[in-house]
C-alpha atoms as a PDB file:
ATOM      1  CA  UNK A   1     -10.614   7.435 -25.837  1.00  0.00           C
ATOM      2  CA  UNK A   2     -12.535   4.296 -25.960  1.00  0.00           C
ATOM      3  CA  UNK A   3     -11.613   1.046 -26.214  1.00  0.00           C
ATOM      4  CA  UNK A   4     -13.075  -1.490 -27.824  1.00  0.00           C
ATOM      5  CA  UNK A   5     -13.146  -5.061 -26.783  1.00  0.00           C
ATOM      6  CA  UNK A   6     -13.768  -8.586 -27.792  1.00  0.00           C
ATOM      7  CA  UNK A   7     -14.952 -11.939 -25.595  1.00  0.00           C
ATOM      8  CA  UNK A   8     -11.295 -12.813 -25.510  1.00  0.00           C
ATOM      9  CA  UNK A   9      -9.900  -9.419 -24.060  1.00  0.00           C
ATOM     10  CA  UNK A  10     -13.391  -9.552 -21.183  1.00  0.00           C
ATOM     11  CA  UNK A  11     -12.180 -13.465 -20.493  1.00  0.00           C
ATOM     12  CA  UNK A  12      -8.542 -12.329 -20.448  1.00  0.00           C
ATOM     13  CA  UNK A  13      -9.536  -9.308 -18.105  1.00  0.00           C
ATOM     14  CA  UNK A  14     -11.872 -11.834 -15.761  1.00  0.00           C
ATOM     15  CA  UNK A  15      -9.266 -14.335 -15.334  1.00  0.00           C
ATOM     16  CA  UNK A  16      -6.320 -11.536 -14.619  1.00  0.00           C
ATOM     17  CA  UNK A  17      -9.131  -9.694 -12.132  1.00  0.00           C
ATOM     18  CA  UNK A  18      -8.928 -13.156  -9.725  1.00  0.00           C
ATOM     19  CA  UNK A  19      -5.955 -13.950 -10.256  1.00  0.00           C
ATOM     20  CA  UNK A  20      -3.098 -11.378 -11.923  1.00  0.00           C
ATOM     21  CA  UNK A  21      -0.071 -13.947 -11.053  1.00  0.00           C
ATOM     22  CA  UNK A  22      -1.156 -16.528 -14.166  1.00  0.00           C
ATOM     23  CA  UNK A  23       1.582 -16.915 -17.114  1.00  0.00           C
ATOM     24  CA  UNK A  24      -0.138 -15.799 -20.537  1.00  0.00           C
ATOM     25  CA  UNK A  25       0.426 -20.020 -21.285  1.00  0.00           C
ATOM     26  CA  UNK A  26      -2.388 -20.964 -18.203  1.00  0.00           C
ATOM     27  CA  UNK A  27      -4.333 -17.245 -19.000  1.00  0.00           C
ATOM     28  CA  UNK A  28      -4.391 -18.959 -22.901  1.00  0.00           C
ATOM     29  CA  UNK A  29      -4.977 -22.343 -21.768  1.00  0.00           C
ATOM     30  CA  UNK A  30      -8.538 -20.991 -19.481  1.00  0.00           C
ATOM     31  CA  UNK A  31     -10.042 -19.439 -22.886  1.00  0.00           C
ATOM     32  CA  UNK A  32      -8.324 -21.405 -25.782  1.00  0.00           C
ATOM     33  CA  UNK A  33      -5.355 -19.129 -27.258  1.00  0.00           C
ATOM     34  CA  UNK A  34      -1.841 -19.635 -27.730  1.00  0.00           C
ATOM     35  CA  UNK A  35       0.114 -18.145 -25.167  1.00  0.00           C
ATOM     36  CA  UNK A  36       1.923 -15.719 -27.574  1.00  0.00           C
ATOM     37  CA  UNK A  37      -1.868 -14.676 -28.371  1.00  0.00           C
ATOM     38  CA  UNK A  38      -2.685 -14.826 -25.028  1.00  0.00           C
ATOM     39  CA  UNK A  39       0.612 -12.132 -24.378  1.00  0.00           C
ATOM     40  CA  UNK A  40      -0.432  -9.798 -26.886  1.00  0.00           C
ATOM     41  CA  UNK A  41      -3.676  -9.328 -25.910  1.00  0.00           C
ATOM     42  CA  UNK A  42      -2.400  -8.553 -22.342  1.00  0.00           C
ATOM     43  CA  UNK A  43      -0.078  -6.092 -23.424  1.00  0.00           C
ATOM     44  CA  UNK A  44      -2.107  -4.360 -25.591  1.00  0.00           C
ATOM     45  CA  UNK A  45      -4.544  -3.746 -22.666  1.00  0.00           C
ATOM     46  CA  UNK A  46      -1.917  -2.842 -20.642  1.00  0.00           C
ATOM     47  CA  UNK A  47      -0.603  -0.475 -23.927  1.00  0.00           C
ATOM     48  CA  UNK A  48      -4.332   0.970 -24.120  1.00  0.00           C
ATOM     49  CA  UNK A  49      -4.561   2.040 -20.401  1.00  0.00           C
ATOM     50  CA  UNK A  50      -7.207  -1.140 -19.897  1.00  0.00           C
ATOM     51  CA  UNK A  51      -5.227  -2.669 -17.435  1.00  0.00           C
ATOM     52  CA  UNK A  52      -3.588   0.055 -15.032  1.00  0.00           C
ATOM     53  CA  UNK A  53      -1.240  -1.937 -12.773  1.00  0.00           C
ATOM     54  CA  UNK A  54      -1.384  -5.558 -11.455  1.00  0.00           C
ATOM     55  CA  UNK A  55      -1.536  -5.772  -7.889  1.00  0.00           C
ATOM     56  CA  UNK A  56      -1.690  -7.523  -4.731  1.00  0.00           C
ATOM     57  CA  UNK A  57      -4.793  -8.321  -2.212  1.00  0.00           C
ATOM     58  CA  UNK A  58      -2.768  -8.574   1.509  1.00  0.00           C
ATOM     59  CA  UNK A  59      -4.911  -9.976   4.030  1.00  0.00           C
ATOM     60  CA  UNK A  60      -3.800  -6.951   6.727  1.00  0.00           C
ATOM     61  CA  UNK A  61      -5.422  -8.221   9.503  1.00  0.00           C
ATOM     62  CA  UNK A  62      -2.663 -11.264   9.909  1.00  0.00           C
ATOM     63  CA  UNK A  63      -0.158  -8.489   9.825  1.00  0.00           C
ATOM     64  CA  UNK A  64      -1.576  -7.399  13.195  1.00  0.00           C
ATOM     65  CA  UNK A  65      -4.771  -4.973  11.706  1.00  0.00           C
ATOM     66  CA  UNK A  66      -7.721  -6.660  12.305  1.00  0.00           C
ATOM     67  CA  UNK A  67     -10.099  -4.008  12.066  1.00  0.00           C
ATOM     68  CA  UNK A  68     -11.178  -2.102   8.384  1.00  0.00           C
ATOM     69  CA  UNK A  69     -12.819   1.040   8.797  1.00  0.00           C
ATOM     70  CA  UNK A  70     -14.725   3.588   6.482  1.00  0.00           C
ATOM     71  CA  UNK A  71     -14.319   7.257   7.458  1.00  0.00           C
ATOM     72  CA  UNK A  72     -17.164   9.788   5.937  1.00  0.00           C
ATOM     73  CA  UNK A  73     -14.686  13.171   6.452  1.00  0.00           C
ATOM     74  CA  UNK A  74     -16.536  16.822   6.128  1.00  0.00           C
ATOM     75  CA  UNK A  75     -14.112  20.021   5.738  1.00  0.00           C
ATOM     76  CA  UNK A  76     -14.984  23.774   6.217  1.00  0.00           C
ATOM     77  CA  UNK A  77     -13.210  26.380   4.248  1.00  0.00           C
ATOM     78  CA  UNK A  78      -9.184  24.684   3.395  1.00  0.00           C
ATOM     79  CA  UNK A  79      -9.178  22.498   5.892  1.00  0.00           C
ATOM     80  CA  UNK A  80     -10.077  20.035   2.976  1.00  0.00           C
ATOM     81  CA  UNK A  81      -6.549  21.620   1.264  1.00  0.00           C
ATOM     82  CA  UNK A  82      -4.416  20.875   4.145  1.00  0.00           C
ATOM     83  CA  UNK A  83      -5.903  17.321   4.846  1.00  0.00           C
ATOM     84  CA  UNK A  84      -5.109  16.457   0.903  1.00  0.00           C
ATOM     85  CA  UNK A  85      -1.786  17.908   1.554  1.00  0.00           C
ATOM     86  CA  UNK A  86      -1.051  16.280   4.735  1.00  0.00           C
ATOM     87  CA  UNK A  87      -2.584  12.434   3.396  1.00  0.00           C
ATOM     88  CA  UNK A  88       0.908  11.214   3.682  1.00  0.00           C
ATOM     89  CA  UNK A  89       0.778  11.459   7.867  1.00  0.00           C
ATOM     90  CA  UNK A  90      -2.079   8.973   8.254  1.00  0.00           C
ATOM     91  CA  UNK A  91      -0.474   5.790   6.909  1.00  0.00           C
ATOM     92  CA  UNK A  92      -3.786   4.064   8.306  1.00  0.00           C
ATOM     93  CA  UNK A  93      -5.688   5.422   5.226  1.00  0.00           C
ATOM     94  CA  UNK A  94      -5.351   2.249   2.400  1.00  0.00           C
ATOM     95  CA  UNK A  95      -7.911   4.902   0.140  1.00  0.00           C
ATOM     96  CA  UNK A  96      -8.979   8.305   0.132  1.00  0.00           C
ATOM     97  CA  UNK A  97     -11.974   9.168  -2.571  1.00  0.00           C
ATOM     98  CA  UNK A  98     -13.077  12.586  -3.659  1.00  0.00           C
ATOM     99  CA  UNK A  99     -16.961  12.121  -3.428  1.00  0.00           C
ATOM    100  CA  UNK A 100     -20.804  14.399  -3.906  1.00  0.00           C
ATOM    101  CA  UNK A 101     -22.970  14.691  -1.656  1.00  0.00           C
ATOM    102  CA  UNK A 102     -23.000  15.603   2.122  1.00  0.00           C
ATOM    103  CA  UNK A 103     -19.205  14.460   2.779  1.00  0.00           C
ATOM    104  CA  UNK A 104     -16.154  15.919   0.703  1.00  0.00           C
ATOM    105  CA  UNK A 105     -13.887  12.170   1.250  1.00  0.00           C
ATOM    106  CA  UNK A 106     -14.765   8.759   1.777  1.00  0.00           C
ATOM    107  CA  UNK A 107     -11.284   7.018   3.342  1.00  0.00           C
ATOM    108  CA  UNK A 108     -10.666   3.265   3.821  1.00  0.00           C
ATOM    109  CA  UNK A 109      -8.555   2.918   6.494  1.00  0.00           C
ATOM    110  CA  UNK A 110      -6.802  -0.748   8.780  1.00  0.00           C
ATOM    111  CA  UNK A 111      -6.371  -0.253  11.895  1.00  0.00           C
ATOM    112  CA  UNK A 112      -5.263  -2.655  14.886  1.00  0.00           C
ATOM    113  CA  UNK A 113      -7.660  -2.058  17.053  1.00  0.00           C
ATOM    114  CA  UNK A 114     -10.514   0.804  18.367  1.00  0.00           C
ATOM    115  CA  UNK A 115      -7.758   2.562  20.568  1.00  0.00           C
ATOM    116  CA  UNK A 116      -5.881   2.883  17.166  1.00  0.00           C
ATOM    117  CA  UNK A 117      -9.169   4.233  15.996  1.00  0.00           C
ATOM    118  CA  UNK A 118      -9.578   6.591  18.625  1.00  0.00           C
ATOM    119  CA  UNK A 119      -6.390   8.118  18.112  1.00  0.00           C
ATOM    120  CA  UNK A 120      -6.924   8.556  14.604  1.00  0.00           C
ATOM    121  CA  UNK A 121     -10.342   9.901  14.521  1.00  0.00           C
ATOM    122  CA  UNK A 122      -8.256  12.812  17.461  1.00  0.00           C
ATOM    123  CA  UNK A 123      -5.612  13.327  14.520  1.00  0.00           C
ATOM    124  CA  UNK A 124      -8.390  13.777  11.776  1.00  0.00           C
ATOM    125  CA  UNK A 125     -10.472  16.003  13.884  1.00  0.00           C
ATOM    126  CA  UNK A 126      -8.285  18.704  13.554  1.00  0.00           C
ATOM    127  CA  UNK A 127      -8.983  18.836  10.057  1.00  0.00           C
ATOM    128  CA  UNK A 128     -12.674  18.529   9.891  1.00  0.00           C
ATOM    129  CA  UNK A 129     -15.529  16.374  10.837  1.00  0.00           C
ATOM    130  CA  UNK A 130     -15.213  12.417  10.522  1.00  0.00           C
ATOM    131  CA  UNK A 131     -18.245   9.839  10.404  1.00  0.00           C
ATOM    132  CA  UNK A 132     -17.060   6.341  11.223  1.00  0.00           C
ATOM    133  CA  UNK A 133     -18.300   2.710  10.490  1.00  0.00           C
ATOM    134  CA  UNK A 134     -16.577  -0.510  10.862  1.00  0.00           C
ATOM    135  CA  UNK A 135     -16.276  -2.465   8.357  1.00  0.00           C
ATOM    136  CA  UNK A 136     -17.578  -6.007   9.270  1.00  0.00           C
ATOM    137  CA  UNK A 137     -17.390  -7.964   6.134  1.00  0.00           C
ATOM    138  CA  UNK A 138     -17.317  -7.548   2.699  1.00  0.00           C
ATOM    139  CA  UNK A 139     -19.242  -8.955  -0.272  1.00  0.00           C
ATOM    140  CA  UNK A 140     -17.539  -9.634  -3.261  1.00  0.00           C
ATOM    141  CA  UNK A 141     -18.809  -8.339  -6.368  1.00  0.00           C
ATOM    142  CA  UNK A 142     -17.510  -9.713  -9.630  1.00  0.00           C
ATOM    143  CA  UNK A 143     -20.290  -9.836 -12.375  1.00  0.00           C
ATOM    144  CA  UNK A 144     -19.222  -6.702 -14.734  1.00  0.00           C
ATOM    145  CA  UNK A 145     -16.547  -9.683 -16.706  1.00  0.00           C
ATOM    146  CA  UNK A 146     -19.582 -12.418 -16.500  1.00  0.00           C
END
């Protein structure tokens, strides 16, 4: 079902997208509503299935994982089954995305360091054939609530 949207529900969903810790009173204050306005709106977004959780952005490598890898994974016959099923042993892996194309998963994963990444690439070659890059940076993209 689609949802339509006003300039007050995109400013609402921009200010909540850099920041998801403002009251409704300093989310109302940034685009000129009342904060019981302001609440509404949120929860009615939140009602709709706009807004699917509110989370946090933890900066991993102070707890110790300084390095952010992407893992390209390719399966043969159900090894793709039993890696799905077996996600929950490879607590490095932040994402794990269903993709086209030449690989079957795309996984984000923190690791401390490359002898952690050695001995997970070991543990995931058992289940098919992972392509690694390191992460060095990351550009931030926020223009689709401009």
């Amino acid at each position: 079902m689609k949802i339509t949207l006003d300039e007050f529900d995109y400013k609402i969903l921009k200010i909540l997208n850099e920041n998801s810790r403002l009251s409704y009173a300093e989310i109302g204050r940034k685009i000129s509503l009342s904060q019981s306005a302001t609440k509404e709106r949120v929860l009615n977004l939140v009602d709709n299935g706009v807004i699917k959780c509110f989370s946090i952005d933890v900066d991993f490598g102070k707890l110790g994982y300084g390095l952010k890898v992407l893992i390209n994974m390719k399966f043969k016959n159900d090894e793709f089954k039993k890696f799905i099923a077996d996600l929950s042993k490879f607590p490095e892996i932040l994402k794990c995305k269903r993709v086209t194309g030449e690989y079957c998963l795309i996984t984000e994963c923190i690791l401390k360091d490359s002898s952690h990444l050695e001995n997970l690439i070991d543990r995931l070659i058992t289940y098919g054939i992972p392509t690694t890059s390191i992460q060095l940076s990351e550009v931030e993209i926020n223009h689709f609530f401009q």
